[in-house]
PDB file of N, CA and C in Angstrom:
ATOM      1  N   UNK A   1     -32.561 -21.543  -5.569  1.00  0.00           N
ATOM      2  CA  UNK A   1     -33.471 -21.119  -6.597  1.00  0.00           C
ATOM      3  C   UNK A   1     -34.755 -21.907  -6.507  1.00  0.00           C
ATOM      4  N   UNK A   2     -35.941 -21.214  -6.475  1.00  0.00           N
ATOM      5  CA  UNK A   2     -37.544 -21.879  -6.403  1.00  0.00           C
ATOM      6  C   UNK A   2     -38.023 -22.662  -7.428  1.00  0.00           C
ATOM      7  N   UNK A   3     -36.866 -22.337  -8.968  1.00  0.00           N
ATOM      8  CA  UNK A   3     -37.241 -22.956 -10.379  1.00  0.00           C
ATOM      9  C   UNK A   3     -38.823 -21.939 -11.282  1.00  0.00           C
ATOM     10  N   UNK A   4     -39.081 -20.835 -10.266  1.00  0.00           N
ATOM     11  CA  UNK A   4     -39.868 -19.925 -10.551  1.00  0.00           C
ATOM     12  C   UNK A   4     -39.587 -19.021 -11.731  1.00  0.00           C
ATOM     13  N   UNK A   5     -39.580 -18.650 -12.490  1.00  0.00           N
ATOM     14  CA  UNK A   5     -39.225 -17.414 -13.537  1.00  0.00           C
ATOM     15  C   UNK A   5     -39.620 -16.103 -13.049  1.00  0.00           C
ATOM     16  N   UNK A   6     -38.466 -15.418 -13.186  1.00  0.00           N
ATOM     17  CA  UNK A   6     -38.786 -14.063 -12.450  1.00  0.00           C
ATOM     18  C   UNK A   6     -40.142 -13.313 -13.343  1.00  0.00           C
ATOM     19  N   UNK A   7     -41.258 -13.249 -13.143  1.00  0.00           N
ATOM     20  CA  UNK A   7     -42.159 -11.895 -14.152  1.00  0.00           C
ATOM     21  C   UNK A   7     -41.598 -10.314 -13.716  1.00  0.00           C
ATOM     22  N   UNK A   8     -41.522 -10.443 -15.235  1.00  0.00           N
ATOM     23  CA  UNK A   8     -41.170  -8.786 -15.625  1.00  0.00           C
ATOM     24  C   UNK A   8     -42.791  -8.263 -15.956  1.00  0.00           C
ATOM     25  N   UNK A   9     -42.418  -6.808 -15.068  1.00  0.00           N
ATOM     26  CA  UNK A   9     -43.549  -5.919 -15.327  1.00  0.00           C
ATOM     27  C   UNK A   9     -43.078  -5.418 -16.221  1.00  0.00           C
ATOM     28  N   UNK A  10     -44.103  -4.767 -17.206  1.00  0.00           N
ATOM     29  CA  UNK A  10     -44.410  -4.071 -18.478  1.00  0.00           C
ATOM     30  C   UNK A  10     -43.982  -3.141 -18.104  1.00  0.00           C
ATOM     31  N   UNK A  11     -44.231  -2.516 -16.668  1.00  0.00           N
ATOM     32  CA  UNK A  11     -43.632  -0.876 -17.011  1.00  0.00           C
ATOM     33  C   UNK A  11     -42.285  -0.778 -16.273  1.00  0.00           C
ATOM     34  N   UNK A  12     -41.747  -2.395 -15.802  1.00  0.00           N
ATOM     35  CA  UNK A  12     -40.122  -2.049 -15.814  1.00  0.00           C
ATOM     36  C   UNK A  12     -39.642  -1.953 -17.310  1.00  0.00           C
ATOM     37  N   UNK A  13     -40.274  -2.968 -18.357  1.00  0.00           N
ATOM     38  CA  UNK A  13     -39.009  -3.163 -19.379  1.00  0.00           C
ATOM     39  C   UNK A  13     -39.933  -1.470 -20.542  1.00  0.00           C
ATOM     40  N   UNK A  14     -40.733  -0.706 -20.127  1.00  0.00           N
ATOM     41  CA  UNK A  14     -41.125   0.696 -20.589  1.00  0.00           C
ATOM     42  C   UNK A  14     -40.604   1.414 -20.344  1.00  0.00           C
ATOM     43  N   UNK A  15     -39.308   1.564 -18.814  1.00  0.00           N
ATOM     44  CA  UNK A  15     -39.003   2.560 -18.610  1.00  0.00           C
ATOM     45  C   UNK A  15     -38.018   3.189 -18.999  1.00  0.00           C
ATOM     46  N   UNK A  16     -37.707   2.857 -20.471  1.00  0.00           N
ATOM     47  CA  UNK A  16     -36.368   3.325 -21.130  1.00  0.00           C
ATOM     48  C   UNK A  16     -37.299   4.850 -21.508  1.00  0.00           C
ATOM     49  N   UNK A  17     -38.546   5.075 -21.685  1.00  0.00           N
ATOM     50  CA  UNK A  17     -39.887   6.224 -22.543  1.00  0.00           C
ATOM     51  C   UNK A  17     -39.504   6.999 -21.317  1.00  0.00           C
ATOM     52  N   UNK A  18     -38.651   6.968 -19.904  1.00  0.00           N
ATOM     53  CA  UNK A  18     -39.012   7.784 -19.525  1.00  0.00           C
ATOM     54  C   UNK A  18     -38.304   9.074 -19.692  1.00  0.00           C
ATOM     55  N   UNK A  19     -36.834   8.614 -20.248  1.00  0.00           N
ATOM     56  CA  UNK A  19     -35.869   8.764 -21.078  1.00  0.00           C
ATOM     57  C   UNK A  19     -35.716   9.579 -22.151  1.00  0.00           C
ATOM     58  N   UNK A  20     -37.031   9.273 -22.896  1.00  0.00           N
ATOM     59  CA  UNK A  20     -37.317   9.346 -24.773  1.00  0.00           C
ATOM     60  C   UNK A  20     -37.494  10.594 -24.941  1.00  0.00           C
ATOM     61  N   UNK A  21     -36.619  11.931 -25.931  1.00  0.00           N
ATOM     62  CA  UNK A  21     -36.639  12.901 -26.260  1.00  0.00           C
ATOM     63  C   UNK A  21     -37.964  13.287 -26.463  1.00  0.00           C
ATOM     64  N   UNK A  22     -38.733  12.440 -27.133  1.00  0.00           N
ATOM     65  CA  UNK A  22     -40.346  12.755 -27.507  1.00  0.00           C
ATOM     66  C   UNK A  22     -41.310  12.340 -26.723  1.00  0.00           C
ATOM     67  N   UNK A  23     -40.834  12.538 -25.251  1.00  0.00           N
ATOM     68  CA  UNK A  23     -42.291  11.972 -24.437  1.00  0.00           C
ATOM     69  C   UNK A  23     -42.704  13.469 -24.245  1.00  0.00           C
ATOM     70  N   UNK A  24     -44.126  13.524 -24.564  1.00  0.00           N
ATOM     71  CA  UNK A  24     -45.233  14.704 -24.598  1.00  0.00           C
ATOM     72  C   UNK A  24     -45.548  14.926 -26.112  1.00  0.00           C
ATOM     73  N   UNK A  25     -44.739  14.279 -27.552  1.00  0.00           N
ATOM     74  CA  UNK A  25     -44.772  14.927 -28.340  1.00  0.00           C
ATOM     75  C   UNK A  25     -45.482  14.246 -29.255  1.00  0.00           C
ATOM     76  N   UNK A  26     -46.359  13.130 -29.014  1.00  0.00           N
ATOM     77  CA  UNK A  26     -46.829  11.895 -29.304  1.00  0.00           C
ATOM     78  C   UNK A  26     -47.700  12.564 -30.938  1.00  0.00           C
ATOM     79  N   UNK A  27     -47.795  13.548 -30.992  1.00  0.00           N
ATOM     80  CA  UNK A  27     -48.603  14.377 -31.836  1.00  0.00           C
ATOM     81  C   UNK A  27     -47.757  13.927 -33.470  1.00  0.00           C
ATOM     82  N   UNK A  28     -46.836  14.066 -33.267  1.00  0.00           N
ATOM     83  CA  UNK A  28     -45.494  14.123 -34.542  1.00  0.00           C
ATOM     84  C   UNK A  28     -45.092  12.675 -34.694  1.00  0.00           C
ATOM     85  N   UNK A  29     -45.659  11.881 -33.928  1.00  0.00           N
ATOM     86  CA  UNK A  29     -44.895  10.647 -33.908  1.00  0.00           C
ATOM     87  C   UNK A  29     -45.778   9.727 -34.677  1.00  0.00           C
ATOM     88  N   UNK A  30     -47.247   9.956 -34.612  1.00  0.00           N
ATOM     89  CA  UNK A  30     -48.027   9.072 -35.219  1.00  0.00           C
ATOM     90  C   UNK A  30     -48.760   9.477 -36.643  1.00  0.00           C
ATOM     91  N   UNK A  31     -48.040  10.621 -37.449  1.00  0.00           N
ATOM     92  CA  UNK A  31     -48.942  10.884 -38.484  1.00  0.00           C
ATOM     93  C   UNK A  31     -46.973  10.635 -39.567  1.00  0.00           C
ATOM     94  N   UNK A  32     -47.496   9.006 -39.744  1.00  0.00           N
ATOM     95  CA  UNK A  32     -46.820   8.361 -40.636  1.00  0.00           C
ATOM     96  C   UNK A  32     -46.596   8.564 -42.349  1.00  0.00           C
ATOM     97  N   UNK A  33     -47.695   9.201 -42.577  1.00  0.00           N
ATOM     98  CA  UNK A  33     -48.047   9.296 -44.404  1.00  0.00           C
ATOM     99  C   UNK A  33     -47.720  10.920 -44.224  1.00  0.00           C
ATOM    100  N   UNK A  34     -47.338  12.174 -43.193  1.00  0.00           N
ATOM    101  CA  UNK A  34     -47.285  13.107 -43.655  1.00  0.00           C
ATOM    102  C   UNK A  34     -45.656  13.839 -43.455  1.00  0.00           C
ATOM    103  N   UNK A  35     -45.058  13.303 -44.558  1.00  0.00           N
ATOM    104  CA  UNK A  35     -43.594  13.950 -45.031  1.00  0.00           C
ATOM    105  C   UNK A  35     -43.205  14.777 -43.700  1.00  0.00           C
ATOM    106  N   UNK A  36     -43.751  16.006 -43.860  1.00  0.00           N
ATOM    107  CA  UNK A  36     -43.042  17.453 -43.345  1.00  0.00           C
ATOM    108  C   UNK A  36     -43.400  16.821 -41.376  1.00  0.00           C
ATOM    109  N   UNK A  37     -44.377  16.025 -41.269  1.00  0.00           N
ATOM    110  CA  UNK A  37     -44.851  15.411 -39.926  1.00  0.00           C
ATOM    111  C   UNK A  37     -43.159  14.223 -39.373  1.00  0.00           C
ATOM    112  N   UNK A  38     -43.012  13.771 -40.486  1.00  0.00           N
ATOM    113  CA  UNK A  38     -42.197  12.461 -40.264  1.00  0.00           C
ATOM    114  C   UNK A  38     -40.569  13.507 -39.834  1.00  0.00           C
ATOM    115  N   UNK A  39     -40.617  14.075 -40.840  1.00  0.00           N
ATOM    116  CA  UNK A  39     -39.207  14.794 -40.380  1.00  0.00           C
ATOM    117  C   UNK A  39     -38.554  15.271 -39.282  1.00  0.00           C
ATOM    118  N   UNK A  40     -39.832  16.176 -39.131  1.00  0.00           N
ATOM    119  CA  UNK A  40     -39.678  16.922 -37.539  1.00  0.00           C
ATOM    120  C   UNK A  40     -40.109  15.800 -36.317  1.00  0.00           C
ATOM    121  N   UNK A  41     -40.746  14.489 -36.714  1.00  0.00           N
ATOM    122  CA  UNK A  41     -40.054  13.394 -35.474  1.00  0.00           C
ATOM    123  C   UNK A  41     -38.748  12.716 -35.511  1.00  0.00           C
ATOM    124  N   UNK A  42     -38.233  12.751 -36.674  1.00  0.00           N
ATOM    125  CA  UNK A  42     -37.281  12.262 -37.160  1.00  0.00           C
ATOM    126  C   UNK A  42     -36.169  13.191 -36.491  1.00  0.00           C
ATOM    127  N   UNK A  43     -35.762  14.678 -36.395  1.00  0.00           N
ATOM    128  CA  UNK A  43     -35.271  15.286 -35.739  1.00  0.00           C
ATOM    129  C   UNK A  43     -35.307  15.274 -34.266  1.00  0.00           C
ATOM    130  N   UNK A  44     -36.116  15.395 -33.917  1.00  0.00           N
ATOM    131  CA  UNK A  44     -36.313  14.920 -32.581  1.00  0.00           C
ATOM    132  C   UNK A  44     -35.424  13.234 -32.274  1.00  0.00           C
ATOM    133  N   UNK A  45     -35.812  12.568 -33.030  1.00  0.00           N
ATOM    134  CA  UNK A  45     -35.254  10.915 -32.653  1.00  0.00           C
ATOM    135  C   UNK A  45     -33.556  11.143 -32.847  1.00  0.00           C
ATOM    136  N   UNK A  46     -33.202  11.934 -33.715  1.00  0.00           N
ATOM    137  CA  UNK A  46     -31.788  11.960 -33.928  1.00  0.00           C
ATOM    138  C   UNK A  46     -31.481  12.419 -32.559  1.00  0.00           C
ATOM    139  N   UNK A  47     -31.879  13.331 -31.878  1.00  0.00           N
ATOM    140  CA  UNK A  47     -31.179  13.887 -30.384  1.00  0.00           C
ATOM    141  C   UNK A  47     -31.082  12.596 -28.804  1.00  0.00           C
ATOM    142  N   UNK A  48     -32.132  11.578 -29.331  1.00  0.00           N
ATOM    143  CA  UNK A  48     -32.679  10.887 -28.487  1.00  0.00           C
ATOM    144  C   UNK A  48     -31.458   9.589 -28.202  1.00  0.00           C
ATOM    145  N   UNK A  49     -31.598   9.917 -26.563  1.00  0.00           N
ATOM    146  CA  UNK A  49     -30.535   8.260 -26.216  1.00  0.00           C
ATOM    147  C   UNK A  49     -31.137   6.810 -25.568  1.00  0.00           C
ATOM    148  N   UNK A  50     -32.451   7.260 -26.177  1.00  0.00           N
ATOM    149  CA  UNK A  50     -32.856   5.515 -26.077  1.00  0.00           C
ATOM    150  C   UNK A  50     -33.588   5.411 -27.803  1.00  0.00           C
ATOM    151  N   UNK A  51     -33.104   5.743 -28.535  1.00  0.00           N
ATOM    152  CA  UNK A  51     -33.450   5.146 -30.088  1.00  0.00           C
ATOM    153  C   UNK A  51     -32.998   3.572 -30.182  1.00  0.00           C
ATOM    154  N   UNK A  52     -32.615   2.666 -29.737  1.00  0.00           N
ATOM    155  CA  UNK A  52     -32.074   1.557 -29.773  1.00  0.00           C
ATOM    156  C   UNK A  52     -32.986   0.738 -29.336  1.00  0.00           C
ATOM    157  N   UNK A  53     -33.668   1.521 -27.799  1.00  0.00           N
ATOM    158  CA  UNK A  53     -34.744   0.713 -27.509  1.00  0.00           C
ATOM    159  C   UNK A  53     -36.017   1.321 -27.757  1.00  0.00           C
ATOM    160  N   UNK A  54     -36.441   1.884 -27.979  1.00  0.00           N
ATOM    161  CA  UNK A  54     -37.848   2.390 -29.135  1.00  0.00           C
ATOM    162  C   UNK A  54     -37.645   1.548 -30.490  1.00  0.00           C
ATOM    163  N   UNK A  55     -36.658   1.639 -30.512  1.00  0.00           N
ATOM    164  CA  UNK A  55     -36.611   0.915 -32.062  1.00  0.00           C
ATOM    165  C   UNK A  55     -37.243  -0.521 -32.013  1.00  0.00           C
ATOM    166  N   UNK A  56     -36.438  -0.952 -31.195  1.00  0.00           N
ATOM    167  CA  UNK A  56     -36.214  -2.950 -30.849  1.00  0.00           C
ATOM    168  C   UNK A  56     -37.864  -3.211 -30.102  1.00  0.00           C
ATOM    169  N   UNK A  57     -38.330  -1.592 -29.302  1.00  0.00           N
ATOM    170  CA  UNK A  57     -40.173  -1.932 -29.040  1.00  0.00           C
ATOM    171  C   UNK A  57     -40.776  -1.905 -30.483  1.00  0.00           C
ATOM    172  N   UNK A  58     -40.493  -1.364 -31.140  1.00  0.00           N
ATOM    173  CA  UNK A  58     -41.136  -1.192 -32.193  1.00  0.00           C
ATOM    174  C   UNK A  58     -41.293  -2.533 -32.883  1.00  0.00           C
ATOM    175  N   UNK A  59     -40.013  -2.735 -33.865  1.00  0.00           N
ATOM    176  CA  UNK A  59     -40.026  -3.987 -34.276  1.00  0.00           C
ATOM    177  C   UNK A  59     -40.662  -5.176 -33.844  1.00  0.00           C
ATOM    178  N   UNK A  60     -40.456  -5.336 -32.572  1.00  0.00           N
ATOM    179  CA  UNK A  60     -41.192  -6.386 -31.893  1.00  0.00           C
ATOM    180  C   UNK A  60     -42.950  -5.924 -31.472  1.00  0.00           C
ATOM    181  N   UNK A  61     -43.444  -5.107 -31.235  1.00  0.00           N
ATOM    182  CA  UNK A  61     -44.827  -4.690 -31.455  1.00  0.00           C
ATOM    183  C   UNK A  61     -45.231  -4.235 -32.453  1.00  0.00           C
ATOM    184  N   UNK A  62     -44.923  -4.267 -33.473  1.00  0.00           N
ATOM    185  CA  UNK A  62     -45.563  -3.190 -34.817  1.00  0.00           C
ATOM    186  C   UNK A  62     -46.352  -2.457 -34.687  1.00  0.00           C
ATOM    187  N   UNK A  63     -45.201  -1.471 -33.980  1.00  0.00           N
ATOM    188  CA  UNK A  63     -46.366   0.129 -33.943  1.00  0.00           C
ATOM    189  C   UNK A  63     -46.431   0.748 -34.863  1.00  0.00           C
ATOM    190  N   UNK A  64     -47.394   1.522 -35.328  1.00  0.00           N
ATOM    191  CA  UNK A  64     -47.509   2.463 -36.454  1.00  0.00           C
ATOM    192  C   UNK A  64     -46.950   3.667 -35.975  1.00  0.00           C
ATOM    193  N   UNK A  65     -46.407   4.192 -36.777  1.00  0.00           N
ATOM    194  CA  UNK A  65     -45.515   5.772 -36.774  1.00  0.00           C
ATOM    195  C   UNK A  65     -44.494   5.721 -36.833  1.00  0.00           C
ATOM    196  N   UNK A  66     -43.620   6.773 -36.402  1.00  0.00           N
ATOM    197  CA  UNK A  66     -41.984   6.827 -35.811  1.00  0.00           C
ATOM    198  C   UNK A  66     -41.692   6.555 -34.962  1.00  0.00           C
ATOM    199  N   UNK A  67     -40.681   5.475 -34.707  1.00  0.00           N
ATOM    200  CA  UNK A  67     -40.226   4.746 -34.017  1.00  0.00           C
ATOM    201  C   UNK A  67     -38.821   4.628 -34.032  1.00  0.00           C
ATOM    202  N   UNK A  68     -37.851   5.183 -32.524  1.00  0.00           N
ATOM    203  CA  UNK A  68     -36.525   4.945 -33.070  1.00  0.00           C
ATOM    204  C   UNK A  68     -36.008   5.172 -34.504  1.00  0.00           C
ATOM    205  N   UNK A  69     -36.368   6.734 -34.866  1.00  0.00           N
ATOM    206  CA  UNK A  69     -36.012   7.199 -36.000  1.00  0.00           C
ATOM    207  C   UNK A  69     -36.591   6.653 -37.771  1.00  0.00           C
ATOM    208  N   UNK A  70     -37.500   5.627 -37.055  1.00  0.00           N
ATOM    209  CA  UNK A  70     -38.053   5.156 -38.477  1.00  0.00           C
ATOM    210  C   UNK A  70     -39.547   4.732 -38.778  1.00  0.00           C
ATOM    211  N   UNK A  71     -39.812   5.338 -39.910  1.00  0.00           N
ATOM    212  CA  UNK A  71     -41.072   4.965 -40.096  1.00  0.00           C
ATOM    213  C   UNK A  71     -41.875   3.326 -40.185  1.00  0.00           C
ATOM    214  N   UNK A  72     -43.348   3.379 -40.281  1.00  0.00           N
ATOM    215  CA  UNK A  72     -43.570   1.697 -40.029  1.00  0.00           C
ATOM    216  C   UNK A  72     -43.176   0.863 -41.329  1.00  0.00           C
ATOM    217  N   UNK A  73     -43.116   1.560 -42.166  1.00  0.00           N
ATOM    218  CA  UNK A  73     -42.617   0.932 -43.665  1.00  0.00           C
ATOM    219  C   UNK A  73     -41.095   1.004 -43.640  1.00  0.00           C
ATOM    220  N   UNK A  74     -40.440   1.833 -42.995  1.00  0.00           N
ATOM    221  CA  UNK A  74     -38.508   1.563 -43.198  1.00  0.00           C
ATOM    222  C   UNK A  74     -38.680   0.648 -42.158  1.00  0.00           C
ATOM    223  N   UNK A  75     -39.443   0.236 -41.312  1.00  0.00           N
ATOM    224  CA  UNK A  75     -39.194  -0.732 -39.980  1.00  0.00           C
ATOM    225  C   UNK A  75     -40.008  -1.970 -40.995  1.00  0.00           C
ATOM    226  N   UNK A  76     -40.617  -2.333 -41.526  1.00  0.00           N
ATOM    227  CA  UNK A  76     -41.082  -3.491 -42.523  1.00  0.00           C
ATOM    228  C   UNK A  76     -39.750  -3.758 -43.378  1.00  0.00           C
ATOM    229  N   UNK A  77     -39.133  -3.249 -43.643  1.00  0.00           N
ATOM    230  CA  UNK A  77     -38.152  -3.514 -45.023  1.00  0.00           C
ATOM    231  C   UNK A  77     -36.688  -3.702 -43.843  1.00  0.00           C
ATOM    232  N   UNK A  78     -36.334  -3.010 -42.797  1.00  0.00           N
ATOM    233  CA  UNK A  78     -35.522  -3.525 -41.810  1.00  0.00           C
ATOM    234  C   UNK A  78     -35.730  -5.107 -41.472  1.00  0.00           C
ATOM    235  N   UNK A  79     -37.238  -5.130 -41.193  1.00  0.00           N
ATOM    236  CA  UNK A  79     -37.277  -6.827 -40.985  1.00  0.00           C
ATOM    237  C   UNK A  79     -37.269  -7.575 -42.648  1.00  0.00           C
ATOM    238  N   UNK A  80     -37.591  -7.453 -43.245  1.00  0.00           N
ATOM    239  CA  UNK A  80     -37.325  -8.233 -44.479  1.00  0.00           C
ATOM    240  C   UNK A  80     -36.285  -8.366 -44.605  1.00  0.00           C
ATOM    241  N   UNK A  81     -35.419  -7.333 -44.533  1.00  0.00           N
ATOM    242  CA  UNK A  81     -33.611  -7.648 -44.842  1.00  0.00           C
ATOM    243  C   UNK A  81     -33.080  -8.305 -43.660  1.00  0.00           C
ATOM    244  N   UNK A  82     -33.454  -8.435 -42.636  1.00  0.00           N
ATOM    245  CA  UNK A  82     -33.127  -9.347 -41.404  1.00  0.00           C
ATOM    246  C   UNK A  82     -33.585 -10.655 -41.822  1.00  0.00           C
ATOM    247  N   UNK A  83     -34.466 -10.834 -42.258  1.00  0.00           N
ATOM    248  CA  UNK A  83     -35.054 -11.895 -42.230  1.00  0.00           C
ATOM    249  C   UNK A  83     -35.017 -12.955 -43.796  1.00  0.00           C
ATOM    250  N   UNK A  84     -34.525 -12.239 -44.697  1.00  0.00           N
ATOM    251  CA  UNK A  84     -33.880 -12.487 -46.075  1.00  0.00           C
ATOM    252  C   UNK A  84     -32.310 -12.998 -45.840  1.00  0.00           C
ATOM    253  N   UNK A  85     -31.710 -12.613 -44.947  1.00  0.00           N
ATOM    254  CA  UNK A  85     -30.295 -12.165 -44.521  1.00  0.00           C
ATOM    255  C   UNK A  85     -29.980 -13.335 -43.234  1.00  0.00           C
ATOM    256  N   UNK A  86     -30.856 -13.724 -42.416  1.00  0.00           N
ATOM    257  CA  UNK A  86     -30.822 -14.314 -41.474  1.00  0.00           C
ATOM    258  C   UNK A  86     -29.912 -13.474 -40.364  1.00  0.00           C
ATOM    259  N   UNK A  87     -30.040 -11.759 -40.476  1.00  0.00           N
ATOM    260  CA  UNK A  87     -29.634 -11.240 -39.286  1.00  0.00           C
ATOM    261  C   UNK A  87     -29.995 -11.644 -38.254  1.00  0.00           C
ATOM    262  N   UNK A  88     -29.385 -11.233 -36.862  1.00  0.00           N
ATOM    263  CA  UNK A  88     -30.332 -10.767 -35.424  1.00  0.00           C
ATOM    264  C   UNK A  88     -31.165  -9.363 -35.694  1.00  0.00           C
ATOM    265  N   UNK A  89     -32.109  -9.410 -34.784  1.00  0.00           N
ATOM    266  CA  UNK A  89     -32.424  -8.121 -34.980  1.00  0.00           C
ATOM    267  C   UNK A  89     -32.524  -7.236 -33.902  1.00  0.00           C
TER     268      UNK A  89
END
């Protein structure tokens, strides 16, 4: 071993999106304040088999919109109760 740390590229640890039920649909994903908008990404995320890791990008970048089935305010109150709680997250 060189004692080097391996660097991870950004678009290895991205390529779970390539995956993501909603890649093309970016339209539904970012209009957060509109109900009937949130749902129909929300449907979409229920079919999806990388919600686990959209989610865990999310949390850790605070993206605005839907994310791994949740909006940026249910993903604020996820970390408060983690963090009230002393979960992992």
């Amino acid at each position: 071993m060189s004692g080097k740390k391996k660097e991870v590229r950004v678009l290895d640890v991205m390529k779970w999106q390539d995956h993501a039920a909603c890649a093309g649909r970016g339209e539904l994903f970012f209009e957060d304040d509109r109900p009937s908008i949130v749902r129909k990404a929300k449907v979409i995320c229920a079919t999806c088999s990388v919600t686990d890791e959209c989610l865990t990008f999310a949390l850790t970048h605070a993206e605005y919109g839907v994310w791994g089935g949740l909006t940026a305010n249910q993903r604020r109150k996820l970390k408060r109760v983690h963090s009230t709680y002393g979960l992992a997250k």
